[in-house]
N, C-alpha and C. Protein backbone atom coordinates (compact mmCIF):
# COMPACT_ATOMS: atom_id res chain seq x y z
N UNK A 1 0.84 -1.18 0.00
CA UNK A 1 0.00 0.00 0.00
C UNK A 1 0.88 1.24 0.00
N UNK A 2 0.58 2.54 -0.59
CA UNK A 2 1.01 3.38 -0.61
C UNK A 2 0.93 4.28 0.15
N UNK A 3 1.60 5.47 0.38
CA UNK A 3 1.24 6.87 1.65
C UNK A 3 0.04 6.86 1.51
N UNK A 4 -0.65 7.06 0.37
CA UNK A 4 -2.20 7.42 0.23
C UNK A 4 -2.77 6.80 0.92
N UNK A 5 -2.52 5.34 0.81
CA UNK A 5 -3.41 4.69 1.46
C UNK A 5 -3.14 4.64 3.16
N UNK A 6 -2.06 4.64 3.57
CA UNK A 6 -2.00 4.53 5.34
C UNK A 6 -2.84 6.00 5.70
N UNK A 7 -2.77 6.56 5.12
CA UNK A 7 -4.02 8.38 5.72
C UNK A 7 -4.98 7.68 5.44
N UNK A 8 -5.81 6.82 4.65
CA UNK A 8 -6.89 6.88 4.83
C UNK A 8 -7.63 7.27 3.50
N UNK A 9 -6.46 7.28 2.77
CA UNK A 9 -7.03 7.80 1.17
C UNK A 9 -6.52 7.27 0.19
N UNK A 10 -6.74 6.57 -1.18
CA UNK A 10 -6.07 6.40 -1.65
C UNK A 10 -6.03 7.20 -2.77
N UNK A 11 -5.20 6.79 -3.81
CA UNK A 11 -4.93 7.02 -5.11
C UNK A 11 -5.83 6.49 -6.33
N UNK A 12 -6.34 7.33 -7.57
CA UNK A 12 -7.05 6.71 -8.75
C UNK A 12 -6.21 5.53 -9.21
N UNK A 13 -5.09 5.62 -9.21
CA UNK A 13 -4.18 4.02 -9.33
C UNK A 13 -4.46 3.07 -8.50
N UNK A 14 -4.49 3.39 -6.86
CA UNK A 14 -4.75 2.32 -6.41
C UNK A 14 -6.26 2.07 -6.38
N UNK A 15 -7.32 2.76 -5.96
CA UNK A 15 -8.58 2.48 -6.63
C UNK A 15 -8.82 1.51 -7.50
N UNK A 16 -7.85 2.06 -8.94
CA UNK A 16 -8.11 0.97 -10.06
C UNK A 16 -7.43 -0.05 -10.14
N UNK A 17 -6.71 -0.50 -9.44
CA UNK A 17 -6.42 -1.50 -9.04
C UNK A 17 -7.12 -2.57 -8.55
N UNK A 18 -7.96 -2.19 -7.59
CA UNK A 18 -8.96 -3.14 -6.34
C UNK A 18 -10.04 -3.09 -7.36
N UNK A 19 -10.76 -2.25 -8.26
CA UNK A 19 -11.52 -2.59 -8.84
C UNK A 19 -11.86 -3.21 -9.82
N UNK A 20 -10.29 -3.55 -10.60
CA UNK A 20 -10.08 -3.84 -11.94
C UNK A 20 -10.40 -2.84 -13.30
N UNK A 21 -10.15 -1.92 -13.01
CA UNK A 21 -10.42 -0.65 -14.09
C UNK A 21 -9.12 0.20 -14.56
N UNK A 22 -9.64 1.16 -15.14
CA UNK A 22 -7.97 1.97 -15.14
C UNK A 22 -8.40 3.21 -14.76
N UNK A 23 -7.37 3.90 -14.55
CA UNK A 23 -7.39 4.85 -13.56
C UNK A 23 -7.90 5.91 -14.09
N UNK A 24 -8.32 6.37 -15.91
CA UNK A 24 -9.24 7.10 -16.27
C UNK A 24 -10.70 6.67 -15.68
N UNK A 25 -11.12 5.36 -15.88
CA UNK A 25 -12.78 4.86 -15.32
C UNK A 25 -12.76 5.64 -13.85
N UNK A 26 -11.91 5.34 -13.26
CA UNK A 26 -12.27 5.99 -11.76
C UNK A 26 -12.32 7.69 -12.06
N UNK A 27 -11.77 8.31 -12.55
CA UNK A 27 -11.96 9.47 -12.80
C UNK A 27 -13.47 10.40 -13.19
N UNK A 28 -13.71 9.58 -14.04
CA UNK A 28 -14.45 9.41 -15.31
C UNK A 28 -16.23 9.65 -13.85
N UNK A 29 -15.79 7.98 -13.45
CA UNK A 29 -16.78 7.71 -12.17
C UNK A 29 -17.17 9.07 -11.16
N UNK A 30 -15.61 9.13 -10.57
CA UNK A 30 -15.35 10.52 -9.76
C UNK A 30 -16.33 11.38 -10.12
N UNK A 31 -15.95 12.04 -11.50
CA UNK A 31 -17.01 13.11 -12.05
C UNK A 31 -18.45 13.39 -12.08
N UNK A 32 -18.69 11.58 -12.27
CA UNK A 32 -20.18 11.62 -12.52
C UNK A 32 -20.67 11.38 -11.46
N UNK A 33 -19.99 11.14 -10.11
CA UNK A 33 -20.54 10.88 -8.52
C UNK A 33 -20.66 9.83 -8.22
N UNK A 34 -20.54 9.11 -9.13
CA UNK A 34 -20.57 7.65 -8.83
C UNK A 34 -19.16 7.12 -7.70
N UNK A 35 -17.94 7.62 -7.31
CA UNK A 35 -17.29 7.19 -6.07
C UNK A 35 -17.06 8.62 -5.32
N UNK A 36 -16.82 8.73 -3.80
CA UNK A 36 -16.49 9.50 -3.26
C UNK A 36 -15.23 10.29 -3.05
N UNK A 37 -14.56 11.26 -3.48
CA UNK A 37 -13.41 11.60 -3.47
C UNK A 37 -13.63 13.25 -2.67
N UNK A 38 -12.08 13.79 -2.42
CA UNK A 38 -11.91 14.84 -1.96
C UNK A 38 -10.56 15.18 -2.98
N UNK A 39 -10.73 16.64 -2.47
CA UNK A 39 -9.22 16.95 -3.47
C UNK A 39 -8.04 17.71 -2.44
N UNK A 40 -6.62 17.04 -3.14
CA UNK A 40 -5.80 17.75 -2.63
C UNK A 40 -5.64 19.04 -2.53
N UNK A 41 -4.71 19.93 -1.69
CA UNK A 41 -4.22 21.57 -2.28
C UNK A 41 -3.87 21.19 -3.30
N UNK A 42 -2.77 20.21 -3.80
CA UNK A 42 -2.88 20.37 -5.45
C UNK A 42 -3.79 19.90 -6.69
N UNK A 43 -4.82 19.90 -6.16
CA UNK A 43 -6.12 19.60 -7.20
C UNK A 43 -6.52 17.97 -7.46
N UNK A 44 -4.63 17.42 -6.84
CA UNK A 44 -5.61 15.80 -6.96
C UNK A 44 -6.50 14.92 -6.46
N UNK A 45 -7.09 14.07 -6.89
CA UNK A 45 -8.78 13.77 -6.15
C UNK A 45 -7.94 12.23 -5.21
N UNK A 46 -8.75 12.28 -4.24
CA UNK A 46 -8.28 10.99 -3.37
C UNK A 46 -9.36 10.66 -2.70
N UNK A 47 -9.21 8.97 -2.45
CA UNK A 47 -10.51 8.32 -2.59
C UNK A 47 -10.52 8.33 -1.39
N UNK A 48 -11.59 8.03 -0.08
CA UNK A 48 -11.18 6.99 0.90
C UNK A 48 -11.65 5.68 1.02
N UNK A 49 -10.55 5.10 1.56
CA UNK A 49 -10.18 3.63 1.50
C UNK A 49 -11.40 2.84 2.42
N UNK A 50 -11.84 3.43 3.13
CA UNK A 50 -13.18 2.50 3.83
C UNK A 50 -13.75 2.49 2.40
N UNK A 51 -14.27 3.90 1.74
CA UNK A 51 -16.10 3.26 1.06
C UNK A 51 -15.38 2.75 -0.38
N UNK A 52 -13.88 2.75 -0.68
CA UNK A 52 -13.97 2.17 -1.82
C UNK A 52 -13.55 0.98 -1.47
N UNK A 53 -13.39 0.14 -0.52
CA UNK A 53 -13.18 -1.20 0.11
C UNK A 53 -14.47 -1.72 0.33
N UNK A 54 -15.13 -0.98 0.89
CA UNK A 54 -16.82 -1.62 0.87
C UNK A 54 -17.29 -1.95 -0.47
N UNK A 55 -16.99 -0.43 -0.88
CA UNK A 55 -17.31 -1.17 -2.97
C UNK A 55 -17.10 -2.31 -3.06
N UNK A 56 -15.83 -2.39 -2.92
CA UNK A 56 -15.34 -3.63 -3.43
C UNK A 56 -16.00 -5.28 -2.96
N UNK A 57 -16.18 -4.71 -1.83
CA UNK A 57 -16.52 -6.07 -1.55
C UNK A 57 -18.30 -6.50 -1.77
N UNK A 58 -18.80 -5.26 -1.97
CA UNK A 58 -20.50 -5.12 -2.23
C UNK A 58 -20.32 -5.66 -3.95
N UNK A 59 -19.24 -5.30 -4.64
CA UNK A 59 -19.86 -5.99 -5.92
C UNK A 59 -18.58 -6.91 -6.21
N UNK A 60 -18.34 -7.89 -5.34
CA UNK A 60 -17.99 -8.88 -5.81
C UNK A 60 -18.55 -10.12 -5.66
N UNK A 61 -18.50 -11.00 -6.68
CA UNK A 61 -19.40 -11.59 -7.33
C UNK A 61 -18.55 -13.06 -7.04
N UNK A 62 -19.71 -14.17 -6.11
CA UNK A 62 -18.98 -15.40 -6.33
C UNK A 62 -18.51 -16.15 -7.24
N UNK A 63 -17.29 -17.06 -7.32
CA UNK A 63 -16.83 -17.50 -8.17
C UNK A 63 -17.30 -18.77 -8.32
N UNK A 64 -16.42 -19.26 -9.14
CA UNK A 64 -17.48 -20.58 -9.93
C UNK A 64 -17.11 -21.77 -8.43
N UNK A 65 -15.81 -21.44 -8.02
CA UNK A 65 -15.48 -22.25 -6.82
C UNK A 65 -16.86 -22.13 -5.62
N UNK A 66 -16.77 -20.84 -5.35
CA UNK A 66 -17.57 -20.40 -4.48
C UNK A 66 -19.11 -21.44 -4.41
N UNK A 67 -19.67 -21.07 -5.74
CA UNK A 67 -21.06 -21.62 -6.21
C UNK A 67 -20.99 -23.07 -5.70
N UNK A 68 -20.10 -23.86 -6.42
CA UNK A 68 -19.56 -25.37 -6.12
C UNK A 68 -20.07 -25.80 -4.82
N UNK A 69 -19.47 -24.90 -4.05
CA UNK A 69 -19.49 -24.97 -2.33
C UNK A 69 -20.69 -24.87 -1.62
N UNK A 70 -21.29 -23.52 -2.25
CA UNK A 70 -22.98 -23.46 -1.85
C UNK A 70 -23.62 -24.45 -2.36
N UNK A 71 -23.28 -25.37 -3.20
CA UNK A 71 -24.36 -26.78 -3.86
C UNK A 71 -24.34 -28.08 -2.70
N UNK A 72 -23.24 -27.78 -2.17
CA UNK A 72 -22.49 -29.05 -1.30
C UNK A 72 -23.46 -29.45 -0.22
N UNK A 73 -23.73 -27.50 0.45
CA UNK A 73 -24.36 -27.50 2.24
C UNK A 73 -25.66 -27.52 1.87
């Protein structure tokens, strides 16, 4: 993890990273309100790492392993 991220904020790189996108989509997102950001004194936008970690985990989607497992119990 990067500085960004130990404050509590990260980076549109690391963002797009955890989400699988590139770091224009998060931007792109940013704009249209679709993720939460703040901006630096120097104008750059930074995410925080709680609600884009919740993202993450609100739209991820079981895998075929996963499914397997729920057939079992």
């Amino acid at each position: 993890m990067g500085p960004a991220s130990r404050s509590g904020y990260m980076t549109a790189t690391e963002v797009a990273a955890i989400l699988h996108v590139t770091p224009k989509t998060v931007s792109r997102w940013a704009k249209e309100g679709k993720l939460p950001y703040m901006r630096t004194l120097g104008g750059h936008r930074r995410f925080p790492a709680d609600a884009i970690e919740a993202l993450a985990r609100e739209l991820q989607m079981p895998t075929s392993e996963d499914a397997a497992s729920e057939d079992v119990e």
